[in-house]
Each structure stands twice: as C-alpha cells, then as structure tokens.
Protein backbone atom coordinates (compact mmCIF):
# COMPACT_ATOMS: atom_id res chain seq x y z
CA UNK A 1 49.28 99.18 48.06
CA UNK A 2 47.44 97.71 50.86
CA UNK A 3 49.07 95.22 53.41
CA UNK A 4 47.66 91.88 53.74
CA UNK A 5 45.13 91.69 56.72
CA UNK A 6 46.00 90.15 59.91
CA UNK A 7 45.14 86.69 59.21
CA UNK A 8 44.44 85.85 63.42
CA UNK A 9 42.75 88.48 63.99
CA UNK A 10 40.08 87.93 60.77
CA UNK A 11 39.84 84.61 62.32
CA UNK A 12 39.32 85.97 65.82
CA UNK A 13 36.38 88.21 64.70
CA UNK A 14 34.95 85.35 62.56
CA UNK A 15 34.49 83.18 65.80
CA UNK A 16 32.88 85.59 67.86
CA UNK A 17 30.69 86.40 64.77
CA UNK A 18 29.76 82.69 63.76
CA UNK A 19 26.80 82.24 65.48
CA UNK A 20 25.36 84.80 65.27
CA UNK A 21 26.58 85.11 61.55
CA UNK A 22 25.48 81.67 60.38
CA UNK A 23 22.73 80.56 62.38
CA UNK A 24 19.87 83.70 62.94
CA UNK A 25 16.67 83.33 61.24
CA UNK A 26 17.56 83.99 58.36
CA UNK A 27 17.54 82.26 55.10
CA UNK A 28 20.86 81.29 55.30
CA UNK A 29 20.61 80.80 58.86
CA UNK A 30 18.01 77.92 58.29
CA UNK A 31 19.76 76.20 55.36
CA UNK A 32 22.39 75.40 57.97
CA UNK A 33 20.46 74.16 60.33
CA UNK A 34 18.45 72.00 57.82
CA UNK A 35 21.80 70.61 56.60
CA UNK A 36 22.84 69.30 60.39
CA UNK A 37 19.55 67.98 60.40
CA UNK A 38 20.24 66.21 57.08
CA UNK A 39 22.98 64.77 57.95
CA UNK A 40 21.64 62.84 61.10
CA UNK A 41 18.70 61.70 59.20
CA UNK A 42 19.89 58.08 59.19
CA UNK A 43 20.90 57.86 62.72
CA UNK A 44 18.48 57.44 66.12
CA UNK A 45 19.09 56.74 69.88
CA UNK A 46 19.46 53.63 69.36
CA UNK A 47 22.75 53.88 67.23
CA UNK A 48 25.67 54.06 69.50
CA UNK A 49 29.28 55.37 68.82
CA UNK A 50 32.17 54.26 70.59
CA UNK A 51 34.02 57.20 69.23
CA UNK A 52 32.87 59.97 66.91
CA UNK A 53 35.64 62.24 64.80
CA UNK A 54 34.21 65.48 63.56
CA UNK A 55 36.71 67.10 61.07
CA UNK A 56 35.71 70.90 60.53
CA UNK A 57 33.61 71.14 63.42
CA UNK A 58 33.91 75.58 63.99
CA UNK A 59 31.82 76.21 67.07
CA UNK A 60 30.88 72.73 67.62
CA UNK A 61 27.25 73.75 66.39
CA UNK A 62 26.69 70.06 65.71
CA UNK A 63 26.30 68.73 68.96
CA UNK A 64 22.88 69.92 69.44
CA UNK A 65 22.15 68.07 66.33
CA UNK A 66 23.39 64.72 67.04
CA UNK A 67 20.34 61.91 67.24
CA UNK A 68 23.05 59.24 67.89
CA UNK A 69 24.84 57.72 71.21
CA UNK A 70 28.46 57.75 71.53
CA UNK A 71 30.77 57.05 74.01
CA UNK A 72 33.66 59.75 72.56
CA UNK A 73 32.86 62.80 70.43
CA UNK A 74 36.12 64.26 69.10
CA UNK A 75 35.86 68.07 67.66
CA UNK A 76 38.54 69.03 65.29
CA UNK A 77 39.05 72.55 63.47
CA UNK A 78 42.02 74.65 61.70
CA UNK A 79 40.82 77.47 63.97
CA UNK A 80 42.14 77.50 67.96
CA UNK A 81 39.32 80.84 67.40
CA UNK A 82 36.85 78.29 66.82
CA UNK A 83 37.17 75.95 68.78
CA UNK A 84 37.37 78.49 71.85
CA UNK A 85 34.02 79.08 71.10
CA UNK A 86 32.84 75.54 72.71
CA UNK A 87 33.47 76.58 76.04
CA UNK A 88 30.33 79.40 75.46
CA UNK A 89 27.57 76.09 74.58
C-alpha cells in the first residue's frame, strides 16, 4: 500500500504550475479567460468599489480582468502556495 501524498507539497507544485497550467493557449486555457471576462461583463470604469472581497482568488489571475474601480481589493485563498504567487504579477 501506497502512503498518502504530501498534501503541501502537491499544493506547492500546483502554484508554480497554475499559470502556466490553466491559462496557455489552449482550449482550456481560453475558457478561463472567457469566464473572468464573463464575469465583469456588467461592470465599467465608472463603477467604483469601496472594498472588493475575492473568495478563491489562487494566483490572483483576476486582477487583470477587473473593468471596475475600487478603493480595496481583498484576495483570499485556502492555499498560502497560492497566494505566494501574487508577488510574481
């Protein structure tokens, strides 16, 4: 029987993977993009934010996606990995 896999470490090679992973030109990699896009469909520079929550927010991908103002954009994920992965934007 197999151990379990180190459960930090997956997540470590996930981050450093993500991008690359998720967003190329591939199929897959433009169905995420087109969702981000989708989701700030309703929103132009004119609509302001005084403060902005995003739960799940991995890499923090979504930033370059945001059409809106805001004053405070809050980043939130279950992965430290993750988030570490905002200081390379």
């Amino acid at each position: 029987m197999r151990n379990d896999p180190d459960f930090a470490a997956y997540h470590a090679i996930l981050a450093t993977n993500y991008q690359a992973s998720n967003y190329d030109n591939s199929v897959a990699g433009r169905m995420m993009r087109s969702g981000h896009q989708y989701t700030e469909r309703k929103f132009t520079n004119t609509d302001h934010f005084s403060r902005v929550l995003e739960l799940g927010a991995g890499s923090g991908v979504h930033l370059a996606y945001i059409q809106h103002g805001f004053d405070e954009y809050i980043l939130s994920d279950n992965s430290s990995n993750m988030l570490e992965q905002l200081e390379k934007l």
